[in-house]
Protein backbone atom coordinates (compact mmCIF):
# COMPACT_ATOMS: atom_id res chain seq x y z
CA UNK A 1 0.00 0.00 0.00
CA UNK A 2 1.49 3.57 -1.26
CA UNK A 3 1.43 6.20 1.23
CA UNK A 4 2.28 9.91 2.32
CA UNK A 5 4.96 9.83 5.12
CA UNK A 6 3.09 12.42 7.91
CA UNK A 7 6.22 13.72 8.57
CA UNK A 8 8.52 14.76 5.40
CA UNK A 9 5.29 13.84 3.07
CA UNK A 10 7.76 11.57 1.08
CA UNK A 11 5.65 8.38 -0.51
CA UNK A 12 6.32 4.57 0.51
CA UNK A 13 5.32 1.55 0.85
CA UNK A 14 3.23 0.75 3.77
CA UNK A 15 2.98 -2.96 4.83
CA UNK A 16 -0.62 -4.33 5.49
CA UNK A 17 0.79 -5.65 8.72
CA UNK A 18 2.25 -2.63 9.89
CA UNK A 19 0.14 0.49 9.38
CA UNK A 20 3.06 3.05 9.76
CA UNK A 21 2.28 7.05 9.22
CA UNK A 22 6.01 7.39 8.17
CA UNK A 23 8.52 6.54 5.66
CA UNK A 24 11.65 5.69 7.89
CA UNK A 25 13.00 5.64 11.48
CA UNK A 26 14.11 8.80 11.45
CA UNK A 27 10.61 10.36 10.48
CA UNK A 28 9.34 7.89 13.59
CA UNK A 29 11.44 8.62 16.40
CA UNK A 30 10.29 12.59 15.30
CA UNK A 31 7.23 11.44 14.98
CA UNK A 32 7.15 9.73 18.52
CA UNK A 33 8.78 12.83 19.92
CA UNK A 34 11.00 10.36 22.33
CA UNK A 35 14.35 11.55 22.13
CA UNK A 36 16.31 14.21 23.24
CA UNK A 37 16.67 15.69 20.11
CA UNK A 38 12.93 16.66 20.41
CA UNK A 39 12.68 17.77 23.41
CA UNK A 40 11.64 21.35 23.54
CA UNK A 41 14.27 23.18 25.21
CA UNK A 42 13.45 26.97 26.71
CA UNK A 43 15.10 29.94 25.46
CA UNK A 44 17.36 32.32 28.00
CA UNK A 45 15.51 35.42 29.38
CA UNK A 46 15.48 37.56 26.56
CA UNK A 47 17.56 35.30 24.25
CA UNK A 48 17.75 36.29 19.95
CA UNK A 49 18.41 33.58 17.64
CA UNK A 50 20.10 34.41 14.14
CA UNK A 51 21.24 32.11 11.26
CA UNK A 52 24.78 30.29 10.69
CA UNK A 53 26.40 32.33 7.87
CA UNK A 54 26.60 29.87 5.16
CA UNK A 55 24.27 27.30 7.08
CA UNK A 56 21.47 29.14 6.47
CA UNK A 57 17.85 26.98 7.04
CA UNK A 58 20.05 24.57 8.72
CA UNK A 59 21.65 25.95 11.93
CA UNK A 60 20.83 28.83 14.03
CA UNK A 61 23.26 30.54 16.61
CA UNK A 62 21.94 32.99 19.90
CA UNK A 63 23.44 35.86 21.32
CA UNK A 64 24.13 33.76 24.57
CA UNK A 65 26.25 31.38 22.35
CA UNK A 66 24.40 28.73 21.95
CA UNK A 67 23.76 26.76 18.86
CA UNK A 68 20.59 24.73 17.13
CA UNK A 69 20.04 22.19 14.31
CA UNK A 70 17.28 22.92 12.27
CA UNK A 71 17.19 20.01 10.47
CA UNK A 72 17.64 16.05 10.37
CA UNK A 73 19.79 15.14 7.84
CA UNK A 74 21.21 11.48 7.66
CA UNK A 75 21.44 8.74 4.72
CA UNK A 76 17.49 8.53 4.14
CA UNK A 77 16.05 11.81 4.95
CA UNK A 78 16.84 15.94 4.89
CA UNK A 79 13.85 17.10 7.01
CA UNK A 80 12.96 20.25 9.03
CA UNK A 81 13.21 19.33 13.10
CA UNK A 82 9.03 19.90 14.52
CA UNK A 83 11.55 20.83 17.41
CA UNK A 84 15.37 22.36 17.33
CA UNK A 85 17.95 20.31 18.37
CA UNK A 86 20.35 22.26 21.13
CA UNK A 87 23.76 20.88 19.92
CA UNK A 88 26.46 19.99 22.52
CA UNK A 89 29.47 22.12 22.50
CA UNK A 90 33.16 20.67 21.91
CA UNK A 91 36.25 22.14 22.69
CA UNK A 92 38.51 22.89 20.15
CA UNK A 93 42.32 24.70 20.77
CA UNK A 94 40.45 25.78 24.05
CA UNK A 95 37.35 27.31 22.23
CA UNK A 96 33.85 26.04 22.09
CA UNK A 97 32.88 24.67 19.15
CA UNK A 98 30.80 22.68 17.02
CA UNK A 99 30.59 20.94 14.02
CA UNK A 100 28.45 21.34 11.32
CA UNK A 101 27.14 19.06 8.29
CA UNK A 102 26.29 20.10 4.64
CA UNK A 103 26.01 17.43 2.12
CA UNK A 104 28.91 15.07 2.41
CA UNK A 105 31.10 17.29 4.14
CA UNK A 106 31.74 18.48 7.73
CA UNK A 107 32.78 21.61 9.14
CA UNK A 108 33.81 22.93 13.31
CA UNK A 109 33.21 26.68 13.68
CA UNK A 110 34.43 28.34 16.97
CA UNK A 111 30.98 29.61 18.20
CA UNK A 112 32.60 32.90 19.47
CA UNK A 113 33.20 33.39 15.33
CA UNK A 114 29.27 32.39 14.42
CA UNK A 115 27.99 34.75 17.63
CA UNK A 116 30.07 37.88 16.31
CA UNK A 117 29.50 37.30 12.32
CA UNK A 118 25.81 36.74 13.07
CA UNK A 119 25.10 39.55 15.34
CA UNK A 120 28.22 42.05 14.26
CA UNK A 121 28.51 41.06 10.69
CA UNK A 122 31.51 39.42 8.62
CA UNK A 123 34.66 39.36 10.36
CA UNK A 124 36.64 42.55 9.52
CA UNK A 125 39.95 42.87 7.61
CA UNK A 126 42.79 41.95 10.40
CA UNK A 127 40.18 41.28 13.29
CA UNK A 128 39.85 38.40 15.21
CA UNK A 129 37.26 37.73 17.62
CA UNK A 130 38.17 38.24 21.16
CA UNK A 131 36.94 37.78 24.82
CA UNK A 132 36.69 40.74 26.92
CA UNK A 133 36.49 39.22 29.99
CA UNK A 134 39.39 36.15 29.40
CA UNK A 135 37.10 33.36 29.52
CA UNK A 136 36.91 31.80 26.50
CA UNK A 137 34.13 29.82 27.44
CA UNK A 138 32.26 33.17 27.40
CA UNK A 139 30.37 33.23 24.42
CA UNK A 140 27.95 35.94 24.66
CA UNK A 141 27.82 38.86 22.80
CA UNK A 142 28.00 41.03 25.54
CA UNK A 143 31.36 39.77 25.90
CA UNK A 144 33.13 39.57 22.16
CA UNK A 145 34.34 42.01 19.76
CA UNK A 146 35.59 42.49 16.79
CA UNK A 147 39.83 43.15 17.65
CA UNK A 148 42.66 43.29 16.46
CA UNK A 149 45.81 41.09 17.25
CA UNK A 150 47.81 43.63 19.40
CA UNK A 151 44.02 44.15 21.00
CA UNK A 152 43.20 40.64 21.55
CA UNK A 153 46.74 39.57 23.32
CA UNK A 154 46.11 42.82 25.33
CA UNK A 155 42.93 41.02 26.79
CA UNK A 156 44.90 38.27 27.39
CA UNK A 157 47.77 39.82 29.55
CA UNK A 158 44.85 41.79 31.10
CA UNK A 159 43.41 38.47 32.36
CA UNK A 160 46.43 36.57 32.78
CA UNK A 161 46.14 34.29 30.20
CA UNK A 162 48.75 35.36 26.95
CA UNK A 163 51.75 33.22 26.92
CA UNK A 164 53.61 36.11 28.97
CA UNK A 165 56.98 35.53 30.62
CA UNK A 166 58.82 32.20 31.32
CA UNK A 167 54.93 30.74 29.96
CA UNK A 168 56.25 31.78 26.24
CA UNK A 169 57.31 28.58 24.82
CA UNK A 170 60.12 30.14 23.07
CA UNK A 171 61.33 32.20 26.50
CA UNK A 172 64.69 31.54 26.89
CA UNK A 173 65.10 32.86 30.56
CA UNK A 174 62.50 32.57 33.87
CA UNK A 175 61.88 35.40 35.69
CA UNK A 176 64.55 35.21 38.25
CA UNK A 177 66.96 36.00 35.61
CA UNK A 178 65.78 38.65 33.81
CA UNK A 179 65.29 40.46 38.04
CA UNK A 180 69.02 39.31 38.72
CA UNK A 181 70.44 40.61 34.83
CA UNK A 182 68.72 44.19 35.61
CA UNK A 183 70.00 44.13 39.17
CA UNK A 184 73.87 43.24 37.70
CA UNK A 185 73.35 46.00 34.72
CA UNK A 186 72.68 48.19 37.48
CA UNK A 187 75.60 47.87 39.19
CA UNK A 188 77.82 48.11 36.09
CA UNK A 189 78.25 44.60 35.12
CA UNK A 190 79.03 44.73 30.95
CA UNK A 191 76.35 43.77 28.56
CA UNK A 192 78.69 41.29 26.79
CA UNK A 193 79.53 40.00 30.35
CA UNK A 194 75.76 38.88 31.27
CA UNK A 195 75.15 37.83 27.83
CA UNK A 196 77.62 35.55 27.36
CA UNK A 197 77.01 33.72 30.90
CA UNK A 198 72.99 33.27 30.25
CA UNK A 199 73.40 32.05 26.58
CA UNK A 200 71.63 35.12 25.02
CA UNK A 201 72.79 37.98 22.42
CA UNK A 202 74.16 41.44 24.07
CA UNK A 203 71.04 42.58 21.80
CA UNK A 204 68.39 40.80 24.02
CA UNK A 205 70.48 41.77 27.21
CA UNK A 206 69.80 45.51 26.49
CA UNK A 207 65.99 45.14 25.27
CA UNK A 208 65.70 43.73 29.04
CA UNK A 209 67.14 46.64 30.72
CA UNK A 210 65.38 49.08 28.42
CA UNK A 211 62.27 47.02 29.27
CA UNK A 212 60.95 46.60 25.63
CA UNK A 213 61.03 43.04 26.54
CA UNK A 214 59.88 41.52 29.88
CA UNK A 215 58.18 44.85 30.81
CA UNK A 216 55.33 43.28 32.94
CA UNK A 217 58.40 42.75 35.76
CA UNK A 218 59.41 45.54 37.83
């Protein structure tokens, strides 16, 4: 028997001995409403929802960084959700993210980026999107911008979180030594001197004392 699936309204076959209303398991378990996935979830006090640049139909992101799928998608059907899907956010170099689908091919966003290109537009020529408060686990709008590099490592130091100091992978001296190679420059000891016996260029000995590097010690 040839019928209308209730859900996507795709024909199919209906067996005599199983009087289905849809045309696969997916358009059943949305059907039955008894997953997760279908669950209606409540939006934030006074929460705006906007669409995923380039995912548009499909994905929606909020101004309180949080993300919905709009759609099922999976080998048999591509059909609107009765009820958005709240998707589970990842972390990804230390970011939230989450990862998208579109045809055969997959795609992780940093929701931070969808929040700000939703709500503030495309992403500006030598901006990044940064964190005013540190936390990158902040992803409200109240709390991202539009910066550039030299702005966005300034938030960092502000909140103690840049790779400042000895926490620079490529530091070549703790902070001990850059106290103790003021303190001898003070007292007269020779650039070439101090240099030579911590391993660095007379160069790097004099940014030190001039403070144009290491300038967050006294």
């Amino acid at each position: 028997m040839r019928r209308e699936c209730s859900i996507c309204g795709r024909p199919y076959e209906a067996r005599a001995d199983r009087p289905l209303t849809t045309c696969s398991r997916a358009c059943r378990t949305m059907e039955l409403g008894n997953r997760p996935e279908v669950r209606v979830f409540p939006n934030l006090a006074g929460e705006s929802w906007r669409p995923v640049a380039g995912f548009e139909g499909r994905y929606d992101v909020s101004d309180q960084g949080r993300v919905r799928s709009l759609r099922l998608v999976n080998g048999v059907s591509d059909i609107r959700r009765p009820i958005p899907k709240l998707l589970v956010l990842s972390p990804s170099r230390g970011y939230p993210s989450v990862q998208f689908s579109k045809g055969n091919h997959k795609r992780t966003r940093f929701v931070h980026v969808l929040v700000l290109t939703a709500f503030r537009g495309p992403r500006p020529f030598g901006r990044e999107g940064a964190h005013l408060d540190g936390d990158r686990s902040n992803c409200r709008l109240d709390n991202l911008v539009w910066a550039t590099h030299v702005e966005n490592e300034g938030h960092k130091r502000l909140h103690g979180r840049g790779p400042q100091g000895s926490r620079n992978p490529h530091a070549l001296l703790v902070e001990s030594d850059v106290v103790e190679i003021r303190s001898l420059r003070k007292d007269g000891v020779g650039a070439a001197f101090i240099a030579d016996a911590y391993e660095i260029s007379t160069a790097q000995i004099h940014s030190i004392v001039r403070r144009r590097s290491w300038g967050h010690l006294p």
